[in-house]
C-alpha atoms as a PDB file:
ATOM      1  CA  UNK A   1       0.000   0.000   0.000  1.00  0.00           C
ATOM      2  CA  UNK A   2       1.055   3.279  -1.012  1.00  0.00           C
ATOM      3  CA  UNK A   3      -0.352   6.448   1.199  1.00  0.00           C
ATOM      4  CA  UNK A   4       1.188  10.410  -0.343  1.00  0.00           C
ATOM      5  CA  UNK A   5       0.312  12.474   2.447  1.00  0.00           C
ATOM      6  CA  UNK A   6       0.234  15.890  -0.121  1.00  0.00           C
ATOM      7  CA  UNK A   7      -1.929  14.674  -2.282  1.00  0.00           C
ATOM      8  CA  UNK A   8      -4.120  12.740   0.086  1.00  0.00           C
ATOM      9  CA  UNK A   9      -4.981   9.949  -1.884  1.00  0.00           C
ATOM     10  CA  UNK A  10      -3.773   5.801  -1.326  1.00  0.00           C
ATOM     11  CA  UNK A  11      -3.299   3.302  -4.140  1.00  0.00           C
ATOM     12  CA  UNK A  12      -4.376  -0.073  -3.071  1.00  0.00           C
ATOM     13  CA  UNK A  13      -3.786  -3.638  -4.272  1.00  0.00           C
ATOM     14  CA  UNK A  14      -6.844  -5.112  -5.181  1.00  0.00           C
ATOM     15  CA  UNK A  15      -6.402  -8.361  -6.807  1.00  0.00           C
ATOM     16  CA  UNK A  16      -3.769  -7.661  -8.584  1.00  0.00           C
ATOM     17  CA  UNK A  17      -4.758  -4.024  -9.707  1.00  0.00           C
ATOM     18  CA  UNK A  18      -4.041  -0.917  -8.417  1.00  0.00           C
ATOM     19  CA  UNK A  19      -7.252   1.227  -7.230  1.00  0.00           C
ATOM     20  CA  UNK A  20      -7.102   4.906  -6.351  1.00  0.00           C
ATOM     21  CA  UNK A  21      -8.729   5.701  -3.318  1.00  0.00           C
ATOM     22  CA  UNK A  22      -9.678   9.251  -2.434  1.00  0.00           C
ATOM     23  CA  UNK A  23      -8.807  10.458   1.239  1.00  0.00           C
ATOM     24  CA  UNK A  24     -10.641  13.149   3.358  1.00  0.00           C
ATOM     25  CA  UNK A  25      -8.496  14.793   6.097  1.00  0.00           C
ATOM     26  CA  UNK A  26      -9.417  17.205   8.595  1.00  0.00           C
ATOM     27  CA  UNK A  27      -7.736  18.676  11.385  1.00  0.00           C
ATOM     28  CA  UNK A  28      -9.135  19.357  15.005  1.00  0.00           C
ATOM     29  CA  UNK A  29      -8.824  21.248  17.761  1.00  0.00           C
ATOM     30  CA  UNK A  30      -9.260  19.516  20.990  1.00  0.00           C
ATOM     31  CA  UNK A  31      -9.042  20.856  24.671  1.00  0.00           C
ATOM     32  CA  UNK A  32      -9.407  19.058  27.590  1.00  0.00           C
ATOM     33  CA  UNK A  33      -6.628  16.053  26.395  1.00  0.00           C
ATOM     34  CA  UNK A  34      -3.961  15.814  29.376  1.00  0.00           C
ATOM     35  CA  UNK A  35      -2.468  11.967  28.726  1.00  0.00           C
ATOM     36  CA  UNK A  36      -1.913   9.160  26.090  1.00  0.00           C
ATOM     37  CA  UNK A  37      -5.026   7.424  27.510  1.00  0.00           C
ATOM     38  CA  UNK A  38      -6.755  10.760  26.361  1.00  0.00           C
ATOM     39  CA  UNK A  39      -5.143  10.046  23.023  1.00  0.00           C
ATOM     40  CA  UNK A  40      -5.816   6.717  23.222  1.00  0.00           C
ATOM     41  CA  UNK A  41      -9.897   6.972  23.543  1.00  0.00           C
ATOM     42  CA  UNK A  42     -10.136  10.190  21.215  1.00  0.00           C
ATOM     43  CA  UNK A  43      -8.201   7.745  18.516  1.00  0.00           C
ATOM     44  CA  UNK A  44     -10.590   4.889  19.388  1.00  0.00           C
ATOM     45  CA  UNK A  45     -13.915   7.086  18.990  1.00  0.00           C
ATOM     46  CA  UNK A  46     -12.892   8.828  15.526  1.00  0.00           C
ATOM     47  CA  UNK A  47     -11.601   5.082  13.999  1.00  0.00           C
ATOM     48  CA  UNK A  48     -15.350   3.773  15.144  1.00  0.00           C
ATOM     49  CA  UNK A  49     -16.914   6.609  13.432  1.00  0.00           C
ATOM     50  CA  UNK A  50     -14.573   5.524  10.156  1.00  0.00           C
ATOM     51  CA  UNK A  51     -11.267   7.409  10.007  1.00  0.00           C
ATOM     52  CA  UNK A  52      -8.571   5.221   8.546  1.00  0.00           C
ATOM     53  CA  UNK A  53      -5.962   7.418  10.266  1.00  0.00           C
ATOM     54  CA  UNK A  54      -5.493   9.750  13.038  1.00  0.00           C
ATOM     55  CA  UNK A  55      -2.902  11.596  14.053  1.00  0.00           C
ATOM     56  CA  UNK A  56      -2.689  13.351  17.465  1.00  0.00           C
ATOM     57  CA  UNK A  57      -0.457  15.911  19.022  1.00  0.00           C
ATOM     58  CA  UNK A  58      -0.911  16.375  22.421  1.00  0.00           C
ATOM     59  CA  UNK A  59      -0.472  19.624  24.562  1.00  0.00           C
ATOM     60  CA  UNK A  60      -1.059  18.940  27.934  1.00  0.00           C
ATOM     61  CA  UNK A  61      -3.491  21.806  29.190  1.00  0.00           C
ATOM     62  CA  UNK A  62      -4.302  23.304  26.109  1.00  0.00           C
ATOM     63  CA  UNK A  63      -5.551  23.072  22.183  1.00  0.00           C
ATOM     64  CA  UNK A  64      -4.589  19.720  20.956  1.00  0.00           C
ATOM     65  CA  UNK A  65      -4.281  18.812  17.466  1.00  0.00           C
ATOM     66  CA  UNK A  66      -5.794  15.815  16.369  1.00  0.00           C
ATOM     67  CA  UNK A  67      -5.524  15.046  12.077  1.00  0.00           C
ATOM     68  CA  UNK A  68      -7.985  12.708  10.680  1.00  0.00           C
ATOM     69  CA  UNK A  69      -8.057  10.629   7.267  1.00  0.00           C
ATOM     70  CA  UNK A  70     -10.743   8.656   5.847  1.00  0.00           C
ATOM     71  CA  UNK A  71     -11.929   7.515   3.011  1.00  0.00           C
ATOM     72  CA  UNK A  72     -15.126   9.302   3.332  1.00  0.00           C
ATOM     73  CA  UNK A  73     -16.105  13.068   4.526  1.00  0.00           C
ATOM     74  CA  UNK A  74     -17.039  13.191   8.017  1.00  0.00           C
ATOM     75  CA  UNK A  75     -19.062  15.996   9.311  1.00  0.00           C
ATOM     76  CA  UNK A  76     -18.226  18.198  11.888  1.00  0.00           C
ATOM     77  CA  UNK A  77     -21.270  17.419  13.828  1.00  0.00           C
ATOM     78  CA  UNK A  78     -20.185  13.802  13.736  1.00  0.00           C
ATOM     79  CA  UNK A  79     -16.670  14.582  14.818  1.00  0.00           C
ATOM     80  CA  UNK A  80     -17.333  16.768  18.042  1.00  0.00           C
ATOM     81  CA  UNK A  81     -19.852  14.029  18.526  1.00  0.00           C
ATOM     82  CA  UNK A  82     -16.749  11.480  18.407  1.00  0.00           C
ATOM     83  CA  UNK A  83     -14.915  13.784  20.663  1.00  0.00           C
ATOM     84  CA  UNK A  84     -17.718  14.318  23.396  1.00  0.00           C
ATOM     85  CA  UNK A  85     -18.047  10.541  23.319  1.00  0.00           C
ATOM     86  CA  UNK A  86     -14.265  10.515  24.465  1.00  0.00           C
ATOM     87  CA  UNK A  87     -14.877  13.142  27.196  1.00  0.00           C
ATOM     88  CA  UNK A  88     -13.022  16.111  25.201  1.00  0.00           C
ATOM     89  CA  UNK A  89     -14.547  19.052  23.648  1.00  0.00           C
ATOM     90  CA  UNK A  90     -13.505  19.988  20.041  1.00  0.00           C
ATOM     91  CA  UNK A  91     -13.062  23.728  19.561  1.00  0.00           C
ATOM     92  CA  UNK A  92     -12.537  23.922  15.894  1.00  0.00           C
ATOM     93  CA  UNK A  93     -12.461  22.192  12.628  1.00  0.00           C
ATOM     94  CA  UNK A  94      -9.891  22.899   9.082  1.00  0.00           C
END
């Protein structure tokens, strides 16, 4: 499997052939995140919801940053949903 992170887009192996997949990402703002378990459960709630990859950055008492990939869009509703789930608030959405 091939992922390029600038073009957000994966080529899979299907059977042989190579399939282009399209990739949302979106990037959150978190607050409330203080450990790796946070990370942990915030990571756990956005993969049930169908994100393919996340990406978390941690700052211990303030905004953290939290990058998400799927192969579908998710909507922001859905995502602070994810995150309230967790226990975290998200602020913001890019």
């Amino acid at each position: 499997m091939v992922r390029r992170v600038a073009g957000r887009f994966r080529s899979i192996n299907v059977l042989g052939a190579w399939q282009h997949q399209s990739m949302a990402t979106v990037e959150l703002q978190i607050t409330g995140m203080t450990c790796g378990h946070c990370v942990m459960s915030v990571t756990e709630e956005l993969e049930a919801l169908g994100a393919t990859e996340v990406d978390v950055v941690l700052n211990k008492g303030g905004l953290s940053i939290a990058q998400v990939t799927s192969p579908n869009p998710l909507s922001e509703a859905d995502l602070a949903a994810a995150i309230a789930e967790a226990g975290y608030q998200m602020v913001a959405a890019n």
